[in-house]
Protein backbone atom coordinates (compact mmCIF):
# COMPACT_ATOMS: atom_id res chain seq x y z
CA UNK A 1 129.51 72.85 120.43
CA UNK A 2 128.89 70.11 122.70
CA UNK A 3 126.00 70.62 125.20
CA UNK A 4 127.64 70.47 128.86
CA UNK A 5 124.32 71.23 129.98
CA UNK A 6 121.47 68.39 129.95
CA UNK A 7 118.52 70.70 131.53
CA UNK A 8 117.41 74.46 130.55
CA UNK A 9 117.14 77.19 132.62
CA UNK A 10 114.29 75.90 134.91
CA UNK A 11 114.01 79.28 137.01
CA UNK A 12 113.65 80.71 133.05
CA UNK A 13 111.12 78.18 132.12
CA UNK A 14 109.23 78.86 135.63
CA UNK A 15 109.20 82.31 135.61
CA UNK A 16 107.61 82.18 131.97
CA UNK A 17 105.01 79.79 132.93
CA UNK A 18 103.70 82.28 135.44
CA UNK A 19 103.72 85.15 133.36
CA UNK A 20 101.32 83.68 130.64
CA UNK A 21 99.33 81.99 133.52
CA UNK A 22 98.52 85.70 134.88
CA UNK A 23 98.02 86.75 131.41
CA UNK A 24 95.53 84.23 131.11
CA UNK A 25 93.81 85.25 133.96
CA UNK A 26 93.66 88.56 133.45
CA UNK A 27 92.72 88.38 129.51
CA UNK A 28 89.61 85.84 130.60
CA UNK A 29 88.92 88.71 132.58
CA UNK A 30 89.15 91.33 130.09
CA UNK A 31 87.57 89.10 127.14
CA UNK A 32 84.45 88.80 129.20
CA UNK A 33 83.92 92.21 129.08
CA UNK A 34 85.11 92.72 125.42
CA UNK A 35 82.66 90.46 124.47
CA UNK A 36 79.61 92.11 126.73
CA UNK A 37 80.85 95.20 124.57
CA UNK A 38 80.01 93.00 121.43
CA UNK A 39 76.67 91.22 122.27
CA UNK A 40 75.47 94.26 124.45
CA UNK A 41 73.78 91.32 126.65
CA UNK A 42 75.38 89.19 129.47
CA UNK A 43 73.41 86.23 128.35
CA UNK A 44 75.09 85.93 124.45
CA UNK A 45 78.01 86.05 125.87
CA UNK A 46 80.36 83.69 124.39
CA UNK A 47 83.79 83.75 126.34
CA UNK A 48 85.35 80.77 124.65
CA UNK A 49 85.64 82.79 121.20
CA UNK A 50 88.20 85.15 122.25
CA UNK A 51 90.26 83.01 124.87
CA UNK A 52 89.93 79.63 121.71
CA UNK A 53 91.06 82.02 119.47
CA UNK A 54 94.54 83.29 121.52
CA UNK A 55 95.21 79.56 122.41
CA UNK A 56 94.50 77.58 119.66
CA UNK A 57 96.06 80.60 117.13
CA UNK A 58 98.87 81.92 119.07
CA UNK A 59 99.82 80.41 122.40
CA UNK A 60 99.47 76.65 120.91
CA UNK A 61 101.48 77.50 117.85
CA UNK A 62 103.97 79.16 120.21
CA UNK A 63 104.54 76.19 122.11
CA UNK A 64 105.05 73.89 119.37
CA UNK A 65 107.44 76.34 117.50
CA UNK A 66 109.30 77.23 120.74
CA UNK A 67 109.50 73.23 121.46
CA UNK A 68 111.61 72.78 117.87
CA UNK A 69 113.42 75.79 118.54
CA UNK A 70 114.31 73.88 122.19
CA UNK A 71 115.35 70.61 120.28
CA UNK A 72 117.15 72.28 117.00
CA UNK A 73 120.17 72.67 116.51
CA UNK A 74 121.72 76.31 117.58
CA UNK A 75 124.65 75.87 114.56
CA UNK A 76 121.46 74.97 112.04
CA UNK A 77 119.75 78.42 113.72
CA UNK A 78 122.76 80.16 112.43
CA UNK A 79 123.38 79.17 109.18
CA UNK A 80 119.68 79.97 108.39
CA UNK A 81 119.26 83.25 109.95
CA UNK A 82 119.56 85.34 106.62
CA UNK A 83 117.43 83.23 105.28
CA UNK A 84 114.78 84.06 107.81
CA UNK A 85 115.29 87.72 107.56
CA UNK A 86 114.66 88.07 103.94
CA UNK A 87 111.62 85.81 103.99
CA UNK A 88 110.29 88.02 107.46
CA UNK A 89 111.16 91.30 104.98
CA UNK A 90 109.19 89.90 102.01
CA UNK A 91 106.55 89.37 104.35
CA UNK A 92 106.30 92.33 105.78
CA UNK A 93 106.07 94.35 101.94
CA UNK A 94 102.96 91.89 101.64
CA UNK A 95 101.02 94.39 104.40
CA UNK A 96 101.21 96.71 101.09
CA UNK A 97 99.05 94.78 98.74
CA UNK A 98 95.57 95.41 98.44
CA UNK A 99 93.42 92.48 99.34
CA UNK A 100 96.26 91.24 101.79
CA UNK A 101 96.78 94.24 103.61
CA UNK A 102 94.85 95.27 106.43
CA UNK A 103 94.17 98.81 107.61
CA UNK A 104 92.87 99.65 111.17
CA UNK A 105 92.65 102.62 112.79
CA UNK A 106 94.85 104.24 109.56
CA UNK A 107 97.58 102.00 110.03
CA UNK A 108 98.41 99.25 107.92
CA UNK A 109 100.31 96.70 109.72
CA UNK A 110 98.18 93.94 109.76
CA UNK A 111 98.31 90.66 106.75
CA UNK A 112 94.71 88.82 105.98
CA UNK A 113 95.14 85.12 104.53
CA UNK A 114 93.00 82.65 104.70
CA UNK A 115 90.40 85.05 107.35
CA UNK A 116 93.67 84.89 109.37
CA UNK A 117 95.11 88.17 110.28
CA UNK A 118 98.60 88.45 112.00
CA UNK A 119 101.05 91.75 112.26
CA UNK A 120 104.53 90.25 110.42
CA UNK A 121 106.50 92.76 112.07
CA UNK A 122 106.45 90.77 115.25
CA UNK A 123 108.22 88.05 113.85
CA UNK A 124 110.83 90.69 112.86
CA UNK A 125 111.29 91.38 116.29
CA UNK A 126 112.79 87.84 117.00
CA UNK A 127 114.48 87.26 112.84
CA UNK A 128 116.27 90.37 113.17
CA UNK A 129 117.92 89.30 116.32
CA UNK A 130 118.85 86.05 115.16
CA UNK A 131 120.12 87.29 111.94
CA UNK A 132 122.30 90.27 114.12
CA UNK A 133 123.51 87.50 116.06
CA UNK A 134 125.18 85.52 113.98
CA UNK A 135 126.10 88.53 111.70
CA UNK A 136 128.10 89.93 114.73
CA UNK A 137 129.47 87.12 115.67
CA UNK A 138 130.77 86.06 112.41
CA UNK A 139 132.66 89.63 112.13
CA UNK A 140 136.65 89.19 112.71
CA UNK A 141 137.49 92.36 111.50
CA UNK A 142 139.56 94.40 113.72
CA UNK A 143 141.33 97.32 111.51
CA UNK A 144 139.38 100.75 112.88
CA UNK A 145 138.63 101.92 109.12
CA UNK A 146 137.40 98.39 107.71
CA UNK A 147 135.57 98.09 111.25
CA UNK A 148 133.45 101.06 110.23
CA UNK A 149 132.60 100.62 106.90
CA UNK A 150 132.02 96.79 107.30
CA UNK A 151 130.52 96.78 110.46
CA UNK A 152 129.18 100.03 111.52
CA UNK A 153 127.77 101.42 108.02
CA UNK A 154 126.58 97.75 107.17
CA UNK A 155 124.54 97.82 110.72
CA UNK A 156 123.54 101.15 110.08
CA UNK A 157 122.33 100.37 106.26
CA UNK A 158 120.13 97.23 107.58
CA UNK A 159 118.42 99.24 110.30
CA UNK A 160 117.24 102.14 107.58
CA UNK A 161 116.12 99.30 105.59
CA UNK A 162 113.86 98.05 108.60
CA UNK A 163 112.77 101.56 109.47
CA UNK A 164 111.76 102.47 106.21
CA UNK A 165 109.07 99.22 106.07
CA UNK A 166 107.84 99.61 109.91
CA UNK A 167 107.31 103.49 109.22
CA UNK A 168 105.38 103.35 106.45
CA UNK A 169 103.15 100.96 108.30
CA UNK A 170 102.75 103.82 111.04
CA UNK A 171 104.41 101.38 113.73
CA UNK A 172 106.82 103.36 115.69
CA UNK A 173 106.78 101.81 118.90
CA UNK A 174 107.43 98.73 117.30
CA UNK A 175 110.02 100.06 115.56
CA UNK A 176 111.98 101.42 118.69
CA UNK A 177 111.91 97.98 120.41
CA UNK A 178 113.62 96.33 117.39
CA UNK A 179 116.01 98.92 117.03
CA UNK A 180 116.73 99.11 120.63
CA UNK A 181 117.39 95.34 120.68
CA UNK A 182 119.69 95.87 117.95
CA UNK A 183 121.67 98.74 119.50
CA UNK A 184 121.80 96.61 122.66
CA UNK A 185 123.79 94.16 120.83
CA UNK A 186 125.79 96.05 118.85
CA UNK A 187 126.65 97.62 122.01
CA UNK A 188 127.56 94.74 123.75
CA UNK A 189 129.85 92.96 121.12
CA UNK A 190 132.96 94.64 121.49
CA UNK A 191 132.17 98.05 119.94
CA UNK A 192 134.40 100.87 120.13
CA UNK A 193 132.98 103.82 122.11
CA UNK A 194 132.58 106.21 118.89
CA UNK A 195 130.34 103.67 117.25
CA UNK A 196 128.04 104.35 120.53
CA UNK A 197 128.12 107.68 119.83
CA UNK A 198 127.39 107.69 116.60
CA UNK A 199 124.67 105.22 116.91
CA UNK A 200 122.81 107.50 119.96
CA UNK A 201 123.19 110.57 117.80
CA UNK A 202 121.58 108.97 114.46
CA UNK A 203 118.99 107.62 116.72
CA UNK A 204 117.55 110.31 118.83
CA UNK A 205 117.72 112.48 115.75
CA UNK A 206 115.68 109.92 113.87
CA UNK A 207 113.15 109.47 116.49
CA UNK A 208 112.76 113.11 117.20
CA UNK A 209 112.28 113.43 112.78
CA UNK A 210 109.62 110.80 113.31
CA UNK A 211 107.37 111.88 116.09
CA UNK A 212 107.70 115.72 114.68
CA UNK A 213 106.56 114.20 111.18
CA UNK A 214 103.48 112.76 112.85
CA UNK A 215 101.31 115.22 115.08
CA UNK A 216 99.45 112.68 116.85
CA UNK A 217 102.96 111.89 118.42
CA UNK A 218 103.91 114.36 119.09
CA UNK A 219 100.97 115.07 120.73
CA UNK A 220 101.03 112.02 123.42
CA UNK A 221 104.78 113.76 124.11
CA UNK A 222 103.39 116.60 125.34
CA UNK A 223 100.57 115.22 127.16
CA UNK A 224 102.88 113.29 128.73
CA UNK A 225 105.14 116.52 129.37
CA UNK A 226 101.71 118.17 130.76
CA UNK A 227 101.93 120.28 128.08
CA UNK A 228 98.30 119.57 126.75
CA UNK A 229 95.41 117.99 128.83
CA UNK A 230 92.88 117.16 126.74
CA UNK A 231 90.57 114.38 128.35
CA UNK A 232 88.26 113.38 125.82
CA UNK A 233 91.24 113.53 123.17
CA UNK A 234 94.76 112.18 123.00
CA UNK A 235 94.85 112.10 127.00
CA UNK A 236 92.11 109.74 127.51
CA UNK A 237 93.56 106.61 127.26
CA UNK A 238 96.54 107.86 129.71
CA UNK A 239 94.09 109.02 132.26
CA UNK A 240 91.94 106.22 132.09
CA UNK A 241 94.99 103.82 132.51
CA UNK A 242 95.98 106.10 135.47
CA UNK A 243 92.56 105.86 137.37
CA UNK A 244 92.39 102.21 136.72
CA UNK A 245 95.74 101.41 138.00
CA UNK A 246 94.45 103.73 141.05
CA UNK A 247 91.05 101.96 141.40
CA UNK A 248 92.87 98.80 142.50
CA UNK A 249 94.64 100.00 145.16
CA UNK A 250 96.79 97.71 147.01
CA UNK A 251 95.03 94.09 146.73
CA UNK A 252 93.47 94.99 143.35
CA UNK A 253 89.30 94.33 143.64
CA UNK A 254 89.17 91.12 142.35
CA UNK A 255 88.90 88.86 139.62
CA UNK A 256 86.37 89.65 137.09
CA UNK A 257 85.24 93.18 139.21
CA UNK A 258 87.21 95.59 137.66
CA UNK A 259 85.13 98.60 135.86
CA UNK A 260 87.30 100.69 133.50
CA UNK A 261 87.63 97.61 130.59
CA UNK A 262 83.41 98.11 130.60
CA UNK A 263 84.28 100.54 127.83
CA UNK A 264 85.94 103.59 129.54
CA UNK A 265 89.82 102.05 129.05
CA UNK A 266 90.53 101.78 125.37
CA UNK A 267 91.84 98.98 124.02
CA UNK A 268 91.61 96.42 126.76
CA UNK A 269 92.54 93.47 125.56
CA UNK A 270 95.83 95.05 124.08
CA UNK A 271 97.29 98.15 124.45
CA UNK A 272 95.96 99.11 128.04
CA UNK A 273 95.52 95.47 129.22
CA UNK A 274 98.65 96.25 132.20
CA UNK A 275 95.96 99.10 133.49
CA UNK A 276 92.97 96.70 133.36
CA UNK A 277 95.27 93.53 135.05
CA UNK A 278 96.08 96.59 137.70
CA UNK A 279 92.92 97.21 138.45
CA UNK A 280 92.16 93.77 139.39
CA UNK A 281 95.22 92.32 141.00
CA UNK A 282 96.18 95.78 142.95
CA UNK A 283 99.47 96.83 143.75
CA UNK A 284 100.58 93.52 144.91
CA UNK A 285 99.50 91.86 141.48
CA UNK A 286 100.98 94.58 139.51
CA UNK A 287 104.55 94.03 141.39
CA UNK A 288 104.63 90.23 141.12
CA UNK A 289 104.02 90.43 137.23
CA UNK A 290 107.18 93.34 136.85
CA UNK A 291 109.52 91.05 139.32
CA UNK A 292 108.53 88.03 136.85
CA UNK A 293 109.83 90.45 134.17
CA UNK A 294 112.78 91.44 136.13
CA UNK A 295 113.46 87.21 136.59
CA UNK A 296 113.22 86.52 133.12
CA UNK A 297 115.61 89.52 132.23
CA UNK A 298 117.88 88.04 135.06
CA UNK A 299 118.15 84.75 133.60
CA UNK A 300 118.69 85.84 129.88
CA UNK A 301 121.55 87.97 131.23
CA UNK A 302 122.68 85.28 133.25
CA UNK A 303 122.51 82.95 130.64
CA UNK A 304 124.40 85.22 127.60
CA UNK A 305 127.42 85.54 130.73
CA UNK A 306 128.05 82.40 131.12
CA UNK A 307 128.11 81.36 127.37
CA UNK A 308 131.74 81.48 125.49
CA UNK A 309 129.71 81.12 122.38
CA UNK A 310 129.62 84.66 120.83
CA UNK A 311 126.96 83.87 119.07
CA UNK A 312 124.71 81.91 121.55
CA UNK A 313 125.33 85.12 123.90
CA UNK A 314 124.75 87.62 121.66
CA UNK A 315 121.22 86.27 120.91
CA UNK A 316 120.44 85.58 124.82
CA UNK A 317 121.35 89.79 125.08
CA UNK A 318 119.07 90.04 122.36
CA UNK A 319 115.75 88.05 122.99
CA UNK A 320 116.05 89.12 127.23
CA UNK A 321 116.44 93.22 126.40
CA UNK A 322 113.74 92.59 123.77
CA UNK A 323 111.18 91.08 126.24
CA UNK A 324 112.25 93.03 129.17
CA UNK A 325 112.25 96.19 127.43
CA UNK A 326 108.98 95.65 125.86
CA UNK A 327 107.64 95.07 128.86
CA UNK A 328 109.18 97.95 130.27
CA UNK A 329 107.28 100.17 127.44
CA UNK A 330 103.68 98.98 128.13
CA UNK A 331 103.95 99.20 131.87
CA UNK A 332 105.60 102.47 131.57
CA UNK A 333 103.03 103.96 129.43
CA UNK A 334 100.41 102.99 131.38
CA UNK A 335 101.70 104.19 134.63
CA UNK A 336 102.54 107.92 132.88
CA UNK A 337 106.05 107.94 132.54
CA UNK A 338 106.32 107.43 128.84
CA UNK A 339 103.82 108.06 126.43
CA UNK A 340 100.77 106.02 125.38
CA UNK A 341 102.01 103.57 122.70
CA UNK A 342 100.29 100.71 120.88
CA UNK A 343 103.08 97.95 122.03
CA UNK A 344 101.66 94.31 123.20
CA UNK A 345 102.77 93.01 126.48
CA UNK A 346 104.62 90.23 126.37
CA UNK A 347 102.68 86.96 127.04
CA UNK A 348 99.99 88.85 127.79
CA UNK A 349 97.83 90.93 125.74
CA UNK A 350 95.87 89.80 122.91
CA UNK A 351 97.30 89.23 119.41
CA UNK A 352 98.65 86.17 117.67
CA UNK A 353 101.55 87.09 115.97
CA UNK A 354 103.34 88.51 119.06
CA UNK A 355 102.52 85.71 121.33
CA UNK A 356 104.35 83.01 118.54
CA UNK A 357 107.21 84.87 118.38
CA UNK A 358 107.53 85.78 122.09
CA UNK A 359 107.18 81.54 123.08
CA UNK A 360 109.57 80.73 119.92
CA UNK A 361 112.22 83.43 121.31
CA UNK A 362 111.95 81.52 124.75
CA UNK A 363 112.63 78.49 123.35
CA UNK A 364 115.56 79.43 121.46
CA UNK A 365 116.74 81.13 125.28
CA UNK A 366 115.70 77.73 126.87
CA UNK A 367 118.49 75.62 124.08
CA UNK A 368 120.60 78.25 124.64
CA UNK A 369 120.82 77.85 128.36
CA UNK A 370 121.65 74.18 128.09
CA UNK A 371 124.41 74.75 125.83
């Protein structure tokens, strides 16, 4: 196809910018304290290790990967999207090997090379879509029966495969944003209405199976439902998020002078780090950060309209619900309307892995908006 387009999105490209330039801010924030938490003295403190550590190993290799992905060539993307699936799959079995695998907090999502560790299932988040993409877009058939059993069973057999490999790593939320992403797709290309159907059914069923399997699941459900209230047990974390979201009322208290990341909100730096950037940047902050989120879903929309391409739209549906959505999950459990869940947000919180695949999806958005 030949680019009509000479600039991206720059509103896309903006709006991006600021999100990781808050997430900077707030994750110096939260780092400082991490490390205090570490050295147990102000004056070791070593701030640099964390913040050197999320640039140079995720937000630098981000850029450069989401640059190529800017300059390559969609069709190339395409043809190599299978290709990129298995190799994310094999990857992902390698959490399983001892010596490679790592196991924290009983779940083993996490691959150790080199003194490097990285979660591979974030990358899956962004191959899968890719690979979905051109799948669905190379699909012509049109015959109700064949469109079932080539398109709906076939859909259907590739997400069990994916399920089975994130469950046994104990990953559920993870799990629901790919396969929300997916359905979101499959959704949007054309499908008949009893596919929906069937799709809804298979998954609430499968997500109720999986949180009843796990009591610790099912657990945050009802503490979310008020069923439980247990405040040194599976509702800390909620009420902690809850009272430092509170603390910052509406012009947060400041850079650097929030409390609850000084060991009383767990997991900082990750899973909670909405609550701690809450407690800093107030109500005000907190709503500038979700209407960047709401921009950036905007523009992917925007962008997979206006594209005749059925593949270069499907993926543009794909990457924005993934990031919005995502979004959507951490900020939502933190605020108490869905339960507590260990999901990075995007741009944002610390980790590697997420942060590469989050600036390589933007780039692929970016080349996709030009064409």
């Amino acid at each position: 196809m030949v680019n009509n387009r000479e600039n991206p999105d720059i509103i896309l490209l903006v709006t991006t910018c600021l999100i990781v330039l808050l997430g900077f801010i707030i994750f110096t924030s939260v780092s400082m304290a991490r490390m205090a938490e570490i050295t147990e003295s102000f004056e070791e403190l070593n701030l640099g290790y964390f913040l050197f550590r999320q640039f140079v190993l995720g937000v630098l290799p981000g850029l450069l990967i989401g640059f190529l992905l800017y300059k390559a060539k969609l069709e190339h993307i395409k043809k190599w999207a299978p290709v990129a699936l298995v190799i994310n799959l094999i990857v992902v079995t390698m959490v399983f090997i001892p010596g490679l695998g790592q196991t924290i907090r009983g779940a083993t999502r996490w691959l150790s090379i080199g003194g490097i560790s990285f979660q591979p299932s974030e990358f899956l988040k962004l191959t899968f879509i890719i690979y979905l993409a051109s799948w669905l877009s190379n699909r012509t058939v049109k015959d109700d029966n064949r469109l079932f059993s080539e398109t709906l069973l076939a859909f259907g057999a590739v997400c069990v495969l994916i399920s089975g490999l994130i469950l046994l790593q104990r990953d559920l939320s993870t799990l629901i944003v790919i396969m929300a992403s997916g359905f979101m797709m499959y959704f949007t290309y054309r499908t008949p209405l009893s596919h929906i159907l069937l799709l809804i059914i298979g998954g609430v069923a499968g997500l109720a199976s999986f949180i009843a399997l796990f009591p610790y699941r099912l657990e945050r459900v009802k503490d979310l439902l008020g069923s439980i209230t247990d405040p040194e047990g599976v509702s800390y974390q909620a009420q902690q998020a809850l009272l430092a979201i509170g603390s910052g009322g509406l012009f947060g208290l400041g850079f650097g002078v929030g409390h609850q990341k000084y060991g009383f909100l767990p997991f900082a730096m990750s899973d909670s780090i909405f609550a701690a950037y809450a407690e800093e940047a107030g109500f005000i902050g907190s709503l500038l950060l979700i209407l960047l989120f709401l921009i950036f879903a905007w523009r992917g929309v925007k962008i997979a309209k206006r594209n005749k391409d059925s593949f270069f739209s499907l993926m543009a549906v794909g990457i924005s619900f993934w990031i919005f959505f995502q979004a959507f999950v951490h900020i939502g459990s933190m605020v108490g309307i869905l339960p507590v869940t260990g999901i990075p947000l995007p741009f944002v919180s610390h980790g590697r892995a997420h942060f590469i695949a989050e600036l390589a999806a933007v780039g692929i958005l970016l080349n996709i908006s030009k064409s």
